[in-house]
C-alpha atoms as a PDB file:
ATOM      1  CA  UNK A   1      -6.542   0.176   1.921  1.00  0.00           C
ATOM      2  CA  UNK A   2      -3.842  -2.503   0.636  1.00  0.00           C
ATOM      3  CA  UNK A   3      -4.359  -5.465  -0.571  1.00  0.00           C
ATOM      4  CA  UNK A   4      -6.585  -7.240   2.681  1.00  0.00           C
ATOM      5  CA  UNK A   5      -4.292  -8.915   5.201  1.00  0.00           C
ATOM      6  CA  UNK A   6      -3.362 -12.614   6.371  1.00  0.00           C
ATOM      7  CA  UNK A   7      -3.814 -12.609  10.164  1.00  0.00           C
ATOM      8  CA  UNK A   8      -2.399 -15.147  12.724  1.00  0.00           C
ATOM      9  CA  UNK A   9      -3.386 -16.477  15.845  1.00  0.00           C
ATOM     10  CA  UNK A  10      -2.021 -19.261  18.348  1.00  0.00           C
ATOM     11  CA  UNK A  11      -3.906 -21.785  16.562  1.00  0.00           C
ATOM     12  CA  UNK A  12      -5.810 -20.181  13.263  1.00  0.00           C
ATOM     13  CA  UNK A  13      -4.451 -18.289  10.384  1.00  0.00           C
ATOM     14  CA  UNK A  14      -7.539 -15.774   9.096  1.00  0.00           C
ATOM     15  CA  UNK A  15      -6.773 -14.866   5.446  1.00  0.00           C
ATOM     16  CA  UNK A  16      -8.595 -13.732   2.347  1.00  0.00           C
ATOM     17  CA  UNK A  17     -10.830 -16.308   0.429  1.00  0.00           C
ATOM     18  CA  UNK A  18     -10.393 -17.850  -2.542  1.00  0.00           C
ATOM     19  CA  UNK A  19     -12.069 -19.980  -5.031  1.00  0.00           C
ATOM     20  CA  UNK A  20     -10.498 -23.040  -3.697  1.00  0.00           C
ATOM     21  CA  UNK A  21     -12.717 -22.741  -0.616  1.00  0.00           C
ATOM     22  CA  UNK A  22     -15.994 -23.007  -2.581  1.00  0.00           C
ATOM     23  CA  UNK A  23     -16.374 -26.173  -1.775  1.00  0.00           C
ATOM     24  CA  UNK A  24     -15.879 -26.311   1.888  1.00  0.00           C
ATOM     25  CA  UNK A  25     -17.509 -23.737   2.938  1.00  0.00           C
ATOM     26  CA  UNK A  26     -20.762 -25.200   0.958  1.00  0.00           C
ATOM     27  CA  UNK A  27     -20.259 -28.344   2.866  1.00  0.00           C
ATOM     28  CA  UNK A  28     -19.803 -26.865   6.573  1.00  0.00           C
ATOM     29  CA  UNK A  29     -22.763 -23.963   5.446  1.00  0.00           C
ATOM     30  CA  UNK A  30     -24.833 -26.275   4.828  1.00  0.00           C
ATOM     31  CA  UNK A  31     -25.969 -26.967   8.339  1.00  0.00           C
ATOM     32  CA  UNK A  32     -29.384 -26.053   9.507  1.00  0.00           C
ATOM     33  CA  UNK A  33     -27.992 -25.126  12.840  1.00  0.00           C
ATOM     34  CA  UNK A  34     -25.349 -22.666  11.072  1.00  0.00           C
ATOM     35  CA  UNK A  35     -28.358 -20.894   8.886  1.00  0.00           C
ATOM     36  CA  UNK A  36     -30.727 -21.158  11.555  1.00  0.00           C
ATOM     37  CA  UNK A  37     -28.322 -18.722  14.075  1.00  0.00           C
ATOM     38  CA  UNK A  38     -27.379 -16.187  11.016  1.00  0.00           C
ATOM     39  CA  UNK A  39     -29.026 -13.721   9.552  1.00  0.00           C
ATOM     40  CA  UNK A  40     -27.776 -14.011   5.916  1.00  0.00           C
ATOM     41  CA  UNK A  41     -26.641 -18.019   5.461  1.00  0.00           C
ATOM     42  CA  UNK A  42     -29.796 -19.617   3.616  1.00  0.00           C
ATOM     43  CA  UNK A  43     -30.468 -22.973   3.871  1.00  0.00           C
ATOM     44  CA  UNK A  44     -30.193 -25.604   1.734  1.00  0.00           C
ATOM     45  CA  UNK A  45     -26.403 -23.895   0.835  1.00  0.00           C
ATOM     46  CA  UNK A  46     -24.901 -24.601  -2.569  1.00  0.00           C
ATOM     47  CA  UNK A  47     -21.823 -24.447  -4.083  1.00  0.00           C
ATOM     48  CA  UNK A  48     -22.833 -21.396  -6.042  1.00  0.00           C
ATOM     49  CA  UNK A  49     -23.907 -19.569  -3.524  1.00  0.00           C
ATOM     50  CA  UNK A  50     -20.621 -20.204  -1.790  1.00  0.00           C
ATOM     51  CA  UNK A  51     -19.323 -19.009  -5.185  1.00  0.00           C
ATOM     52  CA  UNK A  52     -21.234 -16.257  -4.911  1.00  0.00           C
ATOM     53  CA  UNK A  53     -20.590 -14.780  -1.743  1.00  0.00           C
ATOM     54  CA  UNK A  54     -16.471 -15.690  -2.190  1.00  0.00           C
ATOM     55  CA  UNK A  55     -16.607 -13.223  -5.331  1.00  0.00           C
ATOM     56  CA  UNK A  56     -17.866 -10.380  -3.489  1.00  0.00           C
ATOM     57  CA  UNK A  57     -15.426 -10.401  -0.632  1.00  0.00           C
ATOM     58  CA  UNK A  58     -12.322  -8.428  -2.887  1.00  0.00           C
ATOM     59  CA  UNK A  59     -14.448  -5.709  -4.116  1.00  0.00           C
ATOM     60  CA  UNK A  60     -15.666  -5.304  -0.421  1.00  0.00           C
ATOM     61  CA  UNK A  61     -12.282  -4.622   1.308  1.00  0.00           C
ATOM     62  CA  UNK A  62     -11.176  -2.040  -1.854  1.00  0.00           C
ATOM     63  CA  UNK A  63     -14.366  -0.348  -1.218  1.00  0.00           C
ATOM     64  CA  UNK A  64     -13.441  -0.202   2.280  1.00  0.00           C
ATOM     65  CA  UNK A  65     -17.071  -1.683   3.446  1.00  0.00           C
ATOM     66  CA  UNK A  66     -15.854  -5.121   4.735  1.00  0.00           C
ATOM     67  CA  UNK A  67     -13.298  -7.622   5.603  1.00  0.00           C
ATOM     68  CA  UNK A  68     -14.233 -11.307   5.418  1.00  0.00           C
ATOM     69  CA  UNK A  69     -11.927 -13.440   6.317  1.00  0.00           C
ATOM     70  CA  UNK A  70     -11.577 -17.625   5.953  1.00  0.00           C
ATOM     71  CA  UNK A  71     -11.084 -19.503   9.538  1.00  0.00           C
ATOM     72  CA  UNK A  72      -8.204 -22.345   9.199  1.00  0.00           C
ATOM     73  CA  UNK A  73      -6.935 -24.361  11.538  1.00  0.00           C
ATOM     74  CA  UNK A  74      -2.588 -23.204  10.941  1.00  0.00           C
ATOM     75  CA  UNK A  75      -1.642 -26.603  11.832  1.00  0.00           C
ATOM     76  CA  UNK A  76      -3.711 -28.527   9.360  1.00  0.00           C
ATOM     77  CA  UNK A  77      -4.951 -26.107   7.070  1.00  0.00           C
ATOM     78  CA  UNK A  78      -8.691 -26.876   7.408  1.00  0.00           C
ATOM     79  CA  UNK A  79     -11.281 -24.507   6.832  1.00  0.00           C
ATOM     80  CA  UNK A  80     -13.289 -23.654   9.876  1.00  0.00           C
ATOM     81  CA  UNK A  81     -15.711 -20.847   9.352  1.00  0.00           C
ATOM     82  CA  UNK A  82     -15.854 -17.458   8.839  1.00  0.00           C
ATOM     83  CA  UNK A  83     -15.189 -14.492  10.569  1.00  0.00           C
ATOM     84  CA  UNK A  84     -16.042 -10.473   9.147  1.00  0.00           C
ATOM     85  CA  UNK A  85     -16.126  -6.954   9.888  1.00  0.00           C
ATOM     86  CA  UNK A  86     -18.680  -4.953   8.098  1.00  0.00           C
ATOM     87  CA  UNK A  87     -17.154  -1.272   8.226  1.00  0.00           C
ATOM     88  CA  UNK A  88     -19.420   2.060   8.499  1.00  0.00           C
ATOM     89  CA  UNK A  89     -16.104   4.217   8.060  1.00  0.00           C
ATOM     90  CA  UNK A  90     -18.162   7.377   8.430  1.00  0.00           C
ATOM     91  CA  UNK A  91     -18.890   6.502  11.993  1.00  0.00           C
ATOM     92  CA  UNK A  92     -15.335   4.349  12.825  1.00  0.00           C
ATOM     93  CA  UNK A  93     -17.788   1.547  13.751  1.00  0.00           C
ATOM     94  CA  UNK A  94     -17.837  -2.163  12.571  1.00  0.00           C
ATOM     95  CA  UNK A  95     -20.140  -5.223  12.473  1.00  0.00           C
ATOM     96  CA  UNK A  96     -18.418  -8.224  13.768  1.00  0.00           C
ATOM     97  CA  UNK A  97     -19.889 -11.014  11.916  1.00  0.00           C
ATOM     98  CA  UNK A  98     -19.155 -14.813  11.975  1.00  0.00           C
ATOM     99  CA  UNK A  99     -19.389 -18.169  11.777  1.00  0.00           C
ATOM    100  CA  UNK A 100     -17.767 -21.601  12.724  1.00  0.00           C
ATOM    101  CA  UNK A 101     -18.716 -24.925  11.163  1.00  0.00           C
ATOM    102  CA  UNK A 102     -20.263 -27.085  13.233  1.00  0.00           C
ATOM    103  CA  UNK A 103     -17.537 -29.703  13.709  1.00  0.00           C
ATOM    104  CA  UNK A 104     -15.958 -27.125  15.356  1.00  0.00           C
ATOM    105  CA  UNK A 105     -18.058 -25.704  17.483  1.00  0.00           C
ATOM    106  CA  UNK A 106     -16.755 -25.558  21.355  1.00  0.00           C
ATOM    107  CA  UNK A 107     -13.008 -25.640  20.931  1.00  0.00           C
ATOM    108  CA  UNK A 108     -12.711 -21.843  21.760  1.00  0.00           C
ATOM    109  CA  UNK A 109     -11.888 -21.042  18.110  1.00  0.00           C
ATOM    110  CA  UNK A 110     -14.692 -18.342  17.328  1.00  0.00           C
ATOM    111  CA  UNK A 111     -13.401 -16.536  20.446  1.00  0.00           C
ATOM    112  CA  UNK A 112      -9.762 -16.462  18.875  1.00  0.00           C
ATOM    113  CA  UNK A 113     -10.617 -15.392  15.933  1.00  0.00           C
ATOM    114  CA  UNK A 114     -12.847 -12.628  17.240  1.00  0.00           C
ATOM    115  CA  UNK A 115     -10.156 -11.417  19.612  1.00  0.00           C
ATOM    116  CA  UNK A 116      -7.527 -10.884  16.853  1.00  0.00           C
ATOM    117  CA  UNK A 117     -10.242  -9.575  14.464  1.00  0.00           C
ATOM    118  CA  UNK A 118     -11.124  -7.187  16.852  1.00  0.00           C
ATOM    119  CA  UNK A 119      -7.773  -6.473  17.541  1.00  0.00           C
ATOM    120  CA  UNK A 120      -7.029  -5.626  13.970  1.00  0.00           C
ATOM    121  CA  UNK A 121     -10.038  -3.288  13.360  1.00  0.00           C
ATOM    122  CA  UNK A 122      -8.953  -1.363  16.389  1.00  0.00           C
ATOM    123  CA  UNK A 123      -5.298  -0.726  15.782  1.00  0.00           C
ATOM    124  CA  UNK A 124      -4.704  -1.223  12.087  1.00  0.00           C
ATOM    125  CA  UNK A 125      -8.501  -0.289  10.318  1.00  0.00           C
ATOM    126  CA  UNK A 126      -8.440   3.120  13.294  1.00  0.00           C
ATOM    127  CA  UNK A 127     -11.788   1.928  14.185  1.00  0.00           C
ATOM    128  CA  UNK A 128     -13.748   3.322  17.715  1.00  0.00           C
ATOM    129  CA  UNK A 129     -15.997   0.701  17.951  1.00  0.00           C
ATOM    130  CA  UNK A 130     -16.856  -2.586  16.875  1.00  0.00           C
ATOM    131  CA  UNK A 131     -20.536  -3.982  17.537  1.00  0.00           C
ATOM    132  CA  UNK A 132     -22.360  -7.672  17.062  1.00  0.00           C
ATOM    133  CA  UNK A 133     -25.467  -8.995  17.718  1.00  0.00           C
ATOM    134  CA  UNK A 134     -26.802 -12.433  18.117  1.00  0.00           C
ATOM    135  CA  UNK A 135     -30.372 -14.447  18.333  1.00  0.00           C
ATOM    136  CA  UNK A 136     -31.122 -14.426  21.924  1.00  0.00           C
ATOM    137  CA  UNK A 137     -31.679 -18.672  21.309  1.00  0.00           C
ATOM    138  CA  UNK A 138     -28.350 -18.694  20.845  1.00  0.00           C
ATOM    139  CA  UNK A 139     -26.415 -17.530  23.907  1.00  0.00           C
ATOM    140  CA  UNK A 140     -22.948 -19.474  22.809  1.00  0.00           C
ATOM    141  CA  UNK A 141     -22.325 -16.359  20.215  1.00  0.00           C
ATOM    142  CA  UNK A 142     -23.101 -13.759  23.089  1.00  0.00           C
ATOM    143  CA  UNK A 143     -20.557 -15.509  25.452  1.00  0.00           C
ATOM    144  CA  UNK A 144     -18.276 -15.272  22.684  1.00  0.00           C
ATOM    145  CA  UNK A 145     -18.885 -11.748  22.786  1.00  0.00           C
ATOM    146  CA  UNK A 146     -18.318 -11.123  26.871  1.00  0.00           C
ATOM    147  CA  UNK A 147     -14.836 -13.574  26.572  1.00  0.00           C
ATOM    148  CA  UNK A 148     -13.433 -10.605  23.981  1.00  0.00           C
ATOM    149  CA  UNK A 149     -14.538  -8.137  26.009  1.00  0.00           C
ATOM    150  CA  UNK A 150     -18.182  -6.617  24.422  1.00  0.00           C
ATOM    151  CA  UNK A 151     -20.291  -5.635  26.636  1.00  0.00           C
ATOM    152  CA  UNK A 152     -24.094  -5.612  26.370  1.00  0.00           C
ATOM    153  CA  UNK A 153     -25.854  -2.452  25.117  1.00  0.00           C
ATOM    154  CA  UNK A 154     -29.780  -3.462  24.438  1.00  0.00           C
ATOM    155  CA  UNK A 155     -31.883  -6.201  22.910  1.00  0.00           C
ATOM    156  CA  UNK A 156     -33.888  -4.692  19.968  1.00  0.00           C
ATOM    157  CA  UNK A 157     -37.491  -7.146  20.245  1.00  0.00           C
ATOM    158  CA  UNK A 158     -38.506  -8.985  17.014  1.00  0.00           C
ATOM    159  CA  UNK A 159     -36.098  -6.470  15.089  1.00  0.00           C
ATOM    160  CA  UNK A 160     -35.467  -8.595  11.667  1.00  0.00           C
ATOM    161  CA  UNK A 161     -37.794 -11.255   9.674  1.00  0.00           C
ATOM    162  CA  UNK A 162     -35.572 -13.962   8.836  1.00  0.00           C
ATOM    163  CA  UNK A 163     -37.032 -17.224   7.438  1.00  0.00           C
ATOM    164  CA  UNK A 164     -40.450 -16.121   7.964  1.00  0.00           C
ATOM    165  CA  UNK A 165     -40.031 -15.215  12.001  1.00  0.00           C
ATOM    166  CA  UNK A 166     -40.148 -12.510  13.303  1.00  0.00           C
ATOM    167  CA  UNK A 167     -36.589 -12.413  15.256  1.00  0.00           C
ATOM    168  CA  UNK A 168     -35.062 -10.367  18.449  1.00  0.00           C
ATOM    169  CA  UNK A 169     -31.222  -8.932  18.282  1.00  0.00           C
ATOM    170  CA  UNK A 170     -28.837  -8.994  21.672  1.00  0.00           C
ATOM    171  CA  UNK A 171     -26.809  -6.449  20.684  1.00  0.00           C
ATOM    172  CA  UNK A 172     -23.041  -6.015  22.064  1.00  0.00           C
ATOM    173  CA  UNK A 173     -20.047  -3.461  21.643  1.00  0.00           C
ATOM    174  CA  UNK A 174     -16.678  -2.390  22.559  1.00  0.00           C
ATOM    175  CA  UNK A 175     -15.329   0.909  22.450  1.00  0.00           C
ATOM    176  CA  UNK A 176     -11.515   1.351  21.502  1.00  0.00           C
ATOM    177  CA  UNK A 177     -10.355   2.877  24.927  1.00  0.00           C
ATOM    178  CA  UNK A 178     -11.849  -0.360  26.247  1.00  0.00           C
ATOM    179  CA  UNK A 179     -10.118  -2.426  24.097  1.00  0.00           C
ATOM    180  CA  UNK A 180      -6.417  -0.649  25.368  1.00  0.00           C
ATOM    181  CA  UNK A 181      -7.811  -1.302  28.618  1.00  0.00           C
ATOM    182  CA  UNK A 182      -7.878  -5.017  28.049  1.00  0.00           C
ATOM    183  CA  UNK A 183      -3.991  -5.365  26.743  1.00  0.00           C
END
């Protein structure tokens, strides 16, 4: 792969990270409600964590096992969140991953983004499907899911530990040949 890509959207440019987001994204990750509906966001969030997780994102695409890209608002330039894929080449499957500070939240952004992230993994990465999950407490992410077309496959029960509880998975997918179907 080449150097990861700046994608567009009517309202949000999803591009590459840099260090000048450290900052920012400490601030909006550093919600309880954005740790407590992820998997991998602790809470409290730092700076250096933010750090952190920002350096690992450019090895990650040139070992073709992820693209993470930064939310922003084109208009204004502000950061809103994140938004991945988590790529299992061997299989031509991806994780769709993300997260939208909570200032945000309910302005049909996280939808966007997905759509044009899926978008991309289907006709640029070659990918046949991409897959997400969420926390069954939080059905906002799984009607994110239905709006870009996923459709539900299973719930795995108490699948993953995460902050000491014992959580269940919704799990949702989209096959490419749906995806054509949709355009």
């Amino acid at each position: 792969m080449d150097a990861q890509p700046t994608l567009t959207t009517e309202r949000l440019t999803l591009r590459p990270f840099s260090e000048a987001d450290i900052a920012v994204v400490a601030k909006l990750a550093n919600d309880r409600d954005i740790a407590d509906n992820t998997i991998n966001i602790p809470h409290p969030y730092n700076e250096a964590i933010a750090g952190e997780w920002i350096s690992t994102h450019r090895d990650a695409y040139a070992k073709r096992t992820g693209a993470v890209f930064a939310a922003v608002i084109t208009e204004s330039g502000e950061f809103i969140g994140s938004i991945a894929l988590t790529f299992a080449l061997e299989f031509d499957n991806a994780e769709l991953g993300y997260w939208i500070g909570k200032p945000f939240w309910g302005n049909g952004y996280c939808t966007e983004a997905a759509r044009e992230i899926v978008r991309w993994g289907f006709q640029e990465i070659g990918l046949h499907k991409i897959y997400a999950s969420y926390f069954p407490r939080n059905p906002a992410s799984g009607k994110v899911m239905e709006k870009i077309g996923m459709k539900k496959e299973g719930c795995l029960r108490e699948h993953r530990k995460v902050r000491g509880n014992h959580e269940s998975l919704v799990y949702y997918g989209i096959l490419e040949r749906e995806f054509r179907g949709q355009e």
